[in-house]
Protein backbone atom coordinates (compact mmCIF):
# COMPACT_ATOMS: atom_id res chain seq x y z
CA UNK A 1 0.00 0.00 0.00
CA UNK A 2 1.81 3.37 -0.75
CA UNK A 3 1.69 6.27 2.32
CA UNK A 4 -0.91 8.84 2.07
CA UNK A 5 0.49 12.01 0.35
CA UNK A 6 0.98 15.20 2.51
CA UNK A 7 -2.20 17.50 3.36
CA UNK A 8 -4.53 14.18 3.84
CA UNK A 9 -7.13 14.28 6.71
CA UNK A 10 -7.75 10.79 8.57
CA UNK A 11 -11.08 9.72 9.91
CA UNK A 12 -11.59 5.97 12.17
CA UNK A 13 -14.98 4.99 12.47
CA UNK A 14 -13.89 2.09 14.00
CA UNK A 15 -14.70 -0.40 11.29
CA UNK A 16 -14.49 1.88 8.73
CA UNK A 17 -11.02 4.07 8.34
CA UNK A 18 -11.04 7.19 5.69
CA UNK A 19 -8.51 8.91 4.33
CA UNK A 20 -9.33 12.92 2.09
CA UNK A 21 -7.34 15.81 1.05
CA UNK A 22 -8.15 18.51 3.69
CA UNK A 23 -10.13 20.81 1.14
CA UNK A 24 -12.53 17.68 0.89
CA UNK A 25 -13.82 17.60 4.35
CA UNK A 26 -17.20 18.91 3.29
CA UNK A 27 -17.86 16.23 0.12
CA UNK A 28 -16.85 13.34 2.22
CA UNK A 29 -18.26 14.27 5.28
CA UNK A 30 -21.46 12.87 3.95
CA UNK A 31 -20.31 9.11 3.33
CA UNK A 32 -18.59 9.53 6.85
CA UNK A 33 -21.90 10.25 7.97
CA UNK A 34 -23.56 7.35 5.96
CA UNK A 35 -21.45 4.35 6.46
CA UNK A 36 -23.07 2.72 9.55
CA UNK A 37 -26.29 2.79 8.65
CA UNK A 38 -25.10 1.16 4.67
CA UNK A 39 -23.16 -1.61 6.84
CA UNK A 40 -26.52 -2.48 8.86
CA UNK A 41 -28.54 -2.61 5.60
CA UNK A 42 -25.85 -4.28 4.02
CA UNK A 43 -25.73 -7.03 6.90
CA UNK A 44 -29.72 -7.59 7.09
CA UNK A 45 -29.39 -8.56 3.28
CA UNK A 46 -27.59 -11.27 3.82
CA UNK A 47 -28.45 -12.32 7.12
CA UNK A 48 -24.53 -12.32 8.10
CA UNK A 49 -22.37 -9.38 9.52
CA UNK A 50 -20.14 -7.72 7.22
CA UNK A 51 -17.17 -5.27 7.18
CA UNK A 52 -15.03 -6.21 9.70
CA UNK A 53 -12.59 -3.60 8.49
CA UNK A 54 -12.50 -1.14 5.64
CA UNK A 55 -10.29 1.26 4.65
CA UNK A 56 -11.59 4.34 2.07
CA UNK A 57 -9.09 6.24 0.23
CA UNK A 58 -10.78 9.39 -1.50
CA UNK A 59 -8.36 11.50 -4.17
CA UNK A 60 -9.15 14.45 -5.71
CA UNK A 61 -8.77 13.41 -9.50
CA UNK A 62 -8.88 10.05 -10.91
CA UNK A 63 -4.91 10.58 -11.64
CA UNK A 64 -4.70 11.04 -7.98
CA UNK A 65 -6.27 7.98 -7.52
CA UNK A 66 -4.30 5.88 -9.09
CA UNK A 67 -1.43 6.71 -7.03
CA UNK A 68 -3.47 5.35 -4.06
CA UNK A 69 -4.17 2.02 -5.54
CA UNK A 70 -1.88 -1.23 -4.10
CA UNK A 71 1.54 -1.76 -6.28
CA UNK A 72 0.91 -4.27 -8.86
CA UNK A 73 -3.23 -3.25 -9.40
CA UNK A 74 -4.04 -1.00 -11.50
CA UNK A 75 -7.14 1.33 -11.27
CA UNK A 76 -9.47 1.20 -14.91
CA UNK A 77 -9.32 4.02 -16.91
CA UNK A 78 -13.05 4.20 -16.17
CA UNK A 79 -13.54 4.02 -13.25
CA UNK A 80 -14.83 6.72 -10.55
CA UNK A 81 -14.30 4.16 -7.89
CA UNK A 82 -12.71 0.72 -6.96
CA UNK A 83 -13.28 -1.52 -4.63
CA UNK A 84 -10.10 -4.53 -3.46
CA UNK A 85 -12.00 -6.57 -1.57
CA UNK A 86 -9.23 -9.29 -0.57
CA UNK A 87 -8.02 -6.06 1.20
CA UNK A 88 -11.03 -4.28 2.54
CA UNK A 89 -9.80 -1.20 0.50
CA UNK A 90 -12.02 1.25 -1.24
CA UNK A 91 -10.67 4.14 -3.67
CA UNK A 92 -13.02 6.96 -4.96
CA UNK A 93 -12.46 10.68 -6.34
CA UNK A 94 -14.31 13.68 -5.48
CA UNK A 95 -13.95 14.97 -9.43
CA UNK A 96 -15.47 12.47 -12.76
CA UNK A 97 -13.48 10.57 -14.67
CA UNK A 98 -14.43 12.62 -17.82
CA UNK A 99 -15.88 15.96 -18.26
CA UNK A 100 -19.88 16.06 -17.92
CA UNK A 101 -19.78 12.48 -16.59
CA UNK A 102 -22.69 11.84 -14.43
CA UNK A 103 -20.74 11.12 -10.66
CA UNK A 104 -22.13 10.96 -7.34
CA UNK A 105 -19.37 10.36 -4.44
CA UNK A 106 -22.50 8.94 -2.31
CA UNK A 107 -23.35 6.10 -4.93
CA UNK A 108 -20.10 5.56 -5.90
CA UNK A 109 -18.95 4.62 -1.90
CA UNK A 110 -22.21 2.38 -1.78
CA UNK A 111 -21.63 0.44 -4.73
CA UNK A 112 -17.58 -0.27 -4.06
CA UNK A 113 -18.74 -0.91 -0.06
CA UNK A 114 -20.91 -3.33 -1.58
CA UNK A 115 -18.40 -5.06 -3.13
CA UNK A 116 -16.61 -5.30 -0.16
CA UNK A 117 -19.72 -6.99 1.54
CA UNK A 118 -20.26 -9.42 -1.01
CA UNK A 119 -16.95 -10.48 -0.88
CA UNK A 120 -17.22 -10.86 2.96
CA UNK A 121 -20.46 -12.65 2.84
CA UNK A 122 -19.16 -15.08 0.61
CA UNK A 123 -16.31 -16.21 2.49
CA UNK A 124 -14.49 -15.24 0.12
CA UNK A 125 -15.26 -17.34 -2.47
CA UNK A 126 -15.98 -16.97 -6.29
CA UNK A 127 -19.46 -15.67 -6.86
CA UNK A 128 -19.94 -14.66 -11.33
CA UNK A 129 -19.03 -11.23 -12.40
CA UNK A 130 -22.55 -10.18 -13.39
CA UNK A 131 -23.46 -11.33 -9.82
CA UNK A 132 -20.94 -8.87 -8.36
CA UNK A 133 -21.43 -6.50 -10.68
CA UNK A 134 -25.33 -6.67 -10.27
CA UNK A 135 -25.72 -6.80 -6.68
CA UNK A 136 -23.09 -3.55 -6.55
CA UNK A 137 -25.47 -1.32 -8.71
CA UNK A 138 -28.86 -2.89 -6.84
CA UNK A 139 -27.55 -2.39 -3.68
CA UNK A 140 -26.63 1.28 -4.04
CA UNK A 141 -29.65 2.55 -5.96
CA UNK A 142 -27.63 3.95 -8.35
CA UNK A 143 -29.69 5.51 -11.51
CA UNK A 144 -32.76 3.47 -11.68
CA UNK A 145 -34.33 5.42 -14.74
CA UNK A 146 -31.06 5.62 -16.83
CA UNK A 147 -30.85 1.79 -16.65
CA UNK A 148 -34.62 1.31 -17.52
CA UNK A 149 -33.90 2.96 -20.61
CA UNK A 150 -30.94 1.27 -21.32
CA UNK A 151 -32.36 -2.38 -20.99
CA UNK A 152 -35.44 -1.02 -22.71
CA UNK A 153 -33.34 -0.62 -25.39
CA UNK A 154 -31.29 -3.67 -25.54
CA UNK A 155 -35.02 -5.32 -25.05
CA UNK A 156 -36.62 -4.14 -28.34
CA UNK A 157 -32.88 -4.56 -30.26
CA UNK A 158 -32.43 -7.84 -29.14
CA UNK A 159 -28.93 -7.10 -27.43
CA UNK A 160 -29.56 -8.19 -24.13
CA UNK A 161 -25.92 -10.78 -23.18
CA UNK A 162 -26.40 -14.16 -22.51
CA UNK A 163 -25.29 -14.48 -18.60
CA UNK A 164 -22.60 -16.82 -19.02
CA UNK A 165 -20.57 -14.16 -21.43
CA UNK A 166 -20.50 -12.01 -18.35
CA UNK A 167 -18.98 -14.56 -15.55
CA UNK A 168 -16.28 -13.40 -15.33
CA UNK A 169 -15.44 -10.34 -17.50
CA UNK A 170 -17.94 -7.45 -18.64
CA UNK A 171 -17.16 -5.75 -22.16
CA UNK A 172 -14.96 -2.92 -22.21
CA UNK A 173 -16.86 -0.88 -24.96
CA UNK A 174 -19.03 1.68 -23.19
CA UNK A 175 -22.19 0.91 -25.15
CA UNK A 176 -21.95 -2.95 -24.00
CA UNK A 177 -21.00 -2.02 -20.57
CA UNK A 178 -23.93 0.02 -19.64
CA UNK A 179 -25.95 -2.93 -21.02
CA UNK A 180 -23.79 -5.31 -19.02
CA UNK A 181 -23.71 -3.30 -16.03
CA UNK A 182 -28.05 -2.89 -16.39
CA UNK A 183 -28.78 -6.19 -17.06
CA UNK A 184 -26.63 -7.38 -14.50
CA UNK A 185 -28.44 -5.01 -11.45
CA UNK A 186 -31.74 -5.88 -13.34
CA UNK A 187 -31.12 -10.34 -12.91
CA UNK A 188 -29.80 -9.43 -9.26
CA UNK A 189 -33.38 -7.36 -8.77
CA UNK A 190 -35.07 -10.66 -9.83
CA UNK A 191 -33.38 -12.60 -7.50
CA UNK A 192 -33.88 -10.89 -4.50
CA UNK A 193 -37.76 -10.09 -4.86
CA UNK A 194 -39.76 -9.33 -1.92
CA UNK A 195 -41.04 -13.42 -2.13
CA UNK A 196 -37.28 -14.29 -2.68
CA UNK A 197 -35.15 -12.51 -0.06
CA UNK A 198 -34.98 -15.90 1.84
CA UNK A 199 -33.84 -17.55 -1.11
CA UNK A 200 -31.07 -14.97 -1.73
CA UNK A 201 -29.31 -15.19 1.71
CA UNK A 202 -29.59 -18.56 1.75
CA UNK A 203 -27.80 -18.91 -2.10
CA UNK A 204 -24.44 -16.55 -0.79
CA UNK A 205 -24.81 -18.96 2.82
CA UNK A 206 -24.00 -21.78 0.92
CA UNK A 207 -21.45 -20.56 -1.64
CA UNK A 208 -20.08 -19.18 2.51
CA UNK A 209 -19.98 -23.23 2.92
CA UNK A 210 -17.84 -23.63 0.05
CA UNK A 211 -20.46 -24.76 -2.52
CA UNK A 212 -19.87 -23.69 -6.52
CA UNK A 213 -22.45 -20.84 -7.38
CA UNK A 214 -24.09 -22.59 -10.12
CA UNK A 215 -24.71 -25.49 -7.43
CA UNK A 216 -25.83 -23.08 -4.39
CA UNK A 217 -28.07 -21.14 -7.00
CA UNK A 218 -29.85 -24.48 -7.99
CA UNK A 219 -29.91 -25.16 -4.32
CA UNK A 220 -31.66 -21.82 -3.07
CA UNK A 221 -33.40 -21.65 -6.16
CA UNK A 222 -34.63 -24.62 -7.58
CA UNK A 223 -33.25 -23.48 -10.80
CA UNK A 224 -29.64 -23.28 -12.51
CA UNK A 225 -28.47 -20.41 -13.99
CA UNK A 226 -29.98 -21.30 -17.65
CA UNK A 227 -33.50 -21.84 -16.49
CA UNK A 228 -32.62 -18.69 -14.13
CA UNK A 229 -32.04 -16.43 -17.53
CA UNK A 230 -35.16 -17.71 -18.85
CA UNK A 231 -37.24 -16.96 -16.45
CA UNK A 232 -35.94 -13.60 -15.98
CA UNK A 233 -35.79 -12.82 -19.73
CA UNK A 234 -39.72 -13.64 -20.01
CA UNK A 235 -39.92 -10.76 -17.01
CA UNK A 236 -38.00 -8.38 -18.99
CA UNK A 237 -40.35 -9.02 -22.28
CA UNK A 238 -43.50 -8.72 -19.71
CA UNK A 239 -41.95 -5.63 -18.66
CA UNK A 240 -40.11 -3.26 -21.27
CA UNK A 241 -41.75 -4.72 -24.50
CA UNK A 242 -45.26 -2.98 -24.09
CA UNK A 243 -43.61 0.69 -23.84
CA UNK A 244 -43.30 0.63 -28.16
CA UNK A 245 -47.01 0.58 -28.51
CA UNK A 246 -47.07 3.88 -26.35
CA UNK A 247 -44.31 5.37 -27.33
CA UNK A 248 -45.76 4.90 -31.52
CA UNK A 249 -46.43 8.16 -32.81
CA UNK A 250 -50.34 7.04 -33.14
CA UNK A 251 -50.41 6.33 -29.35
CA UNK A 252 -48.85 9.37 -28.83
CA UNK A 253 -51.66 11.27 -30.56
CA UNK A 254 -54.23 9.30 -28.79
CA UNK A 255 -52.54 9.86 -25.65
CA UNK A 256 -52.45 13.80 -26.47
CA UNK A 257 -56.25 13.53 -27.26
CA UNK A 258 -57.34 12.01 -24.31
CA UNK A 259 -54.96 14.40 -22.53
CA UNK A 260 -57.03 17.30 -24.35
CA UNK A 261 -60.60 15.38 -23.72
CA UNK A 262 -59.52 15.35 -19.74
CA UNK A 263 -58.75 18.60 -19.60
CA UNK A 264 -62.28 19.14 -21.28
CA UNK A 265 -63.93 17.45 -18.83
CA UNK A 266 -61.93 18.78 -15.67
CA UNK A 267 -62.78 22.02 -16.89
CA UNK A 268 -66.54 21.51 -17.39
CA UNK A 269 -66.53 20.10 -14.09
CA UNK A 270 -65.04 23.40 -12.65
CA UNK A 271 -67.46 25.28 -14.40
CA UNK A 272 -70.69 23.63 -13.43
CA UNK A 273 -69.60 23.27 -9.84
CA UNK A 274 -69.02 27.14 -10.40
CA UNK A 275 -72.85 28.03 -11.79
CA UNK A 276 -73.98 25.76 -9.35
CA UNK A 277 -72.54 28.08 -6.56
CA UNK A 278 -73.71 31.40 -8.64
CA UNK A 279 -77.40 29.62 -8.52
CA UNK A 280 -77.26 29.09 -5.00
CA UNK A 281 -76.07 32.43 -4.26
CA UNK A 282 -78.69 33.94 -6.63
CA UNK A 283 -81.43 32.04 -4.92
CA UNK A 284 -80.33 33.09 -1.59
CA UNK A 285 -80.57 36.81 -2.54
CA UNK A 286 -84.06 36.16 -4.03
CA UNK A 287 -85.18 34.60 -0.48
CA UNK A 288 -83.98 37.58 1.29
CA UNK A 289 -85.84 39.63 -1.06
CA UNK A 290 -89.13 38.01 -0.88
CA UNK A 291 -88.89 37.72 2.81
CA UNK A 292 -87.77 41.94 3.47
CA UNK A 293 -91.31 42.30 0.67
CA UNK A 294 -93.58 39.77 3.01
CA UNK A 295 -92.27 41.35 5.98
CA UNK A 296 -93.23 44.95 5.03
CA UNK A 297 -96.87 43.85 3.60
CA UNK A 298 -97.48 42.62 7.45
CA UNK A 299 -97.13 45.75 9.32
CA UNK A 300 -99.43 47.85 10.30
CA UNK A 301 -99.08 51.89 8.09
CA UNK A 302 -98.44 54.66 9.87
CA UNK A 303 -101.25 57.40 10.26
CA UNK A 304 -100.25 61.57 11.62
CA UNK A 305 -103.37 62.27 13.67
CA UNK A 306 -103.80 65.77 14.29
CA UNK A 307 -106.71 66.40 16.43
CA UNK A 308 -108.17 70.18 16.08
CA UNK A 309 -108.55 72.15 19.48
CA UNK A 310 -112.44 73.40 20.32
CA UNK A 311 -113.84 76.51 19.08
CA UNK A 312 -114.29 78.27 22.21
CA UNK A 313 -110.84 77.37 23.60
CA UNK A 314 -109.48 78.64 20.18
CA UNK A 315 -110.68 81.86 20.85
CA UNK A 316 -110.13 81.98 24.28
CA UNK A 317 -106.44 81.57 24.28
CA UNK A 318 -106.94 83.95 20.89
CA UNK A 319 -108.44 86.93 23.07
CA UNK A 320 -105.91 85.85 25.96
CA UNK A 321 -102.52 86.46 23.63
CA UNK A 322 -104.17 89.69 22.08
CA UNK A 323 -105.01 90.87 25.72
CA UNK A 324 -101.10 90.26 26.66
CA UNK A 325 -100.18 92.20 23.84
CA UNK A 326 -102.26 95.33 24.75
CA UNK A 327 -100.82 97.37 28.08
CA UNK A 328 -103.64 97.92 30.03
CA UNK A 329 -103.69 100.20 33.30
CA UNK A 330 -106.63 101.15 36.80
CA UNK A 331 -107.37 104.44 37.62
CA UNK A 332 -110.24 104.91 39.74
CA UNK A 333 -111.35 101.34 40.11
CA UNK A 334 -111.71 101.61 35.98
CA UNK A 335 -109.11 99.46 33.62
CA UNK A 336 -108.34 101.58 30.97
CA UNK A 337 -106.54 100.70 27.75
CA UNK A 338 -103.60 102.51 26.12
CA UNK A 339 -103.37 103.58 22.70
């Protein structure tokens, strides 16, 4: 193993060991944060603890990396990650092996940890390529979508591999290898379906116990790896084979119709929900109107009674304000009046 270079952090997580250029702290930080709770998952899979010891080297560049890998094994020219599992070692870099390459340091530590656990649940021993390979890429949930598409591809072209060219080496050309690499995660899916989990920890037990794959897979199974293929290629036709028929440009104009006729509908529903509030509302007013109209009908009208005062009083309090208006004065036991 060669020495760290200068100006790398170290992390022990016990089991786990990292090693990251200083300026790194904050990308790796993440998988630091991540790597207990991938080892539990990892160990529930197959029923069996895992990673005893790890050690995860992270470089900045995919050049760097290569300068971290043991003397005598080379890191792929592809690669944005490796995993040595006779050593417990793990390499990744922070930066893509190319320029716009899709690369994310969190999937890229699951799938080489997985590795790594594989290798430990086995004992050790052989287990195929495309087994490796396959349970890697399930394991870490790396790009789902991208590798529907791909084996929907291969699917309609007829370029899916036959499993036993991919034992032990996948194809170098990147075309082939994104097939390999999908078809491989894709068999490993079928393999370890919710009915089937049993099955699966019990097929890497007993390659654990030293039996060949092909015979612990026909063990766990029922089925060897031909019949296996079969059965999974008839789930891949069932699955990928029907998305031609929508994808025709006639579906697509059907689809786009019923899209428009939906829309149609959803929007006549909005409308007549809409009147249907207007109507009540419109009623409502009317009630109040009829009952403000019934309610004025009903009372009783208003009469000014003005009731005229008696003659004699009238002229009375007549001759009483006219005498108060004329000064009147007694001289001699006579009232006279002034003028």
């Amino acid at each position: 193993m060669p020495a760290l270079p200068a100006g790398y952090n170290t992390h022990d997580g016990g089991w786990i060991h990292f090693a990251y250029p200083r300026a790194t702290r904050d990308r790796v930080q993440p998988i630091i944060s991540a790597a207990d709770g991938f080892r539990a998952e990892l160990s529930r899979r197959f029923d069996h603890p895992v990673l005893d010891r790890v050690e995860v080297r992270v470089a900045r560049t995919r050049v760097e990396m290569a300068t971290l890998a043991p003397e005598g094994a080379p890191v792929p020219g592809y690669a944005s990650g490796v995993a040595y599992s006779e050593l417990g070692l793990v390499l990744l870099t922070i930066e893509p092996s190319y320029p716009n390459q899709r690369h994310d340091l969190m999937e890229v530590f699951r799938h080489e940890l997985a590795h790594v656990a594989l290798y430990d649940a086995a004992g050790g021993y052989h287990v195929p390529r495309w087994f490796n390979e396959g349970f890697a890429v399930h394991a870490s949930g790396e790009a789902s979508l991208v590798r529907l598409q791909t084996l929907w591809t291969a699917t309609l072209a007829n370029r899916l591999l036959p499993l036993a060219t991919l034992d032990r080496t996948f194809p170098v050309e990147l075309t082939v290898t994104d097939v390999a690499y999908a078809e491989a995660a894709d068999v490993v899916r079928f393999l370890v379906r919710r009915q089937d989990q049993a099955r699966f920890a019990a097929l890497v037990e007993r390659v654990r116990s030293g039996q060949p794959f092909d015979t612990a897979l026909r063990d766990a199974y029922g089925v060897d790896r031909d019949a296996l293929e079969g059965q999974w290629r008839e789930d891949v036709a069932r699955r990928y084979t029907f998305w031609p028929i929508l994808l025709s440009s006639g579906a697509v104009w059907l689809f786009a119709f019923a899209l428009m006729g939906w829309a149609w509908k959803r929007r006549e529903a909005k409308a007549k929900v809409t009147f249907q509030r207007w109507a009540r509302e419109e009623a409502a007013e009317d009630a109040r109107q009829r009952e403000a109209t019934l309610a004025s009908a009903a009372a009783p009208p208003r009469v000014h009674v003005i009731i005229a005062q008696p003659p004699r009083r009238a002229a009375l309090e007549e001759n009483a304000i006219a005498s108060a208006a004329v000064p009147k004065v007694e001289h001699d036991g006579r009232w006279h009046t002034l003028h």
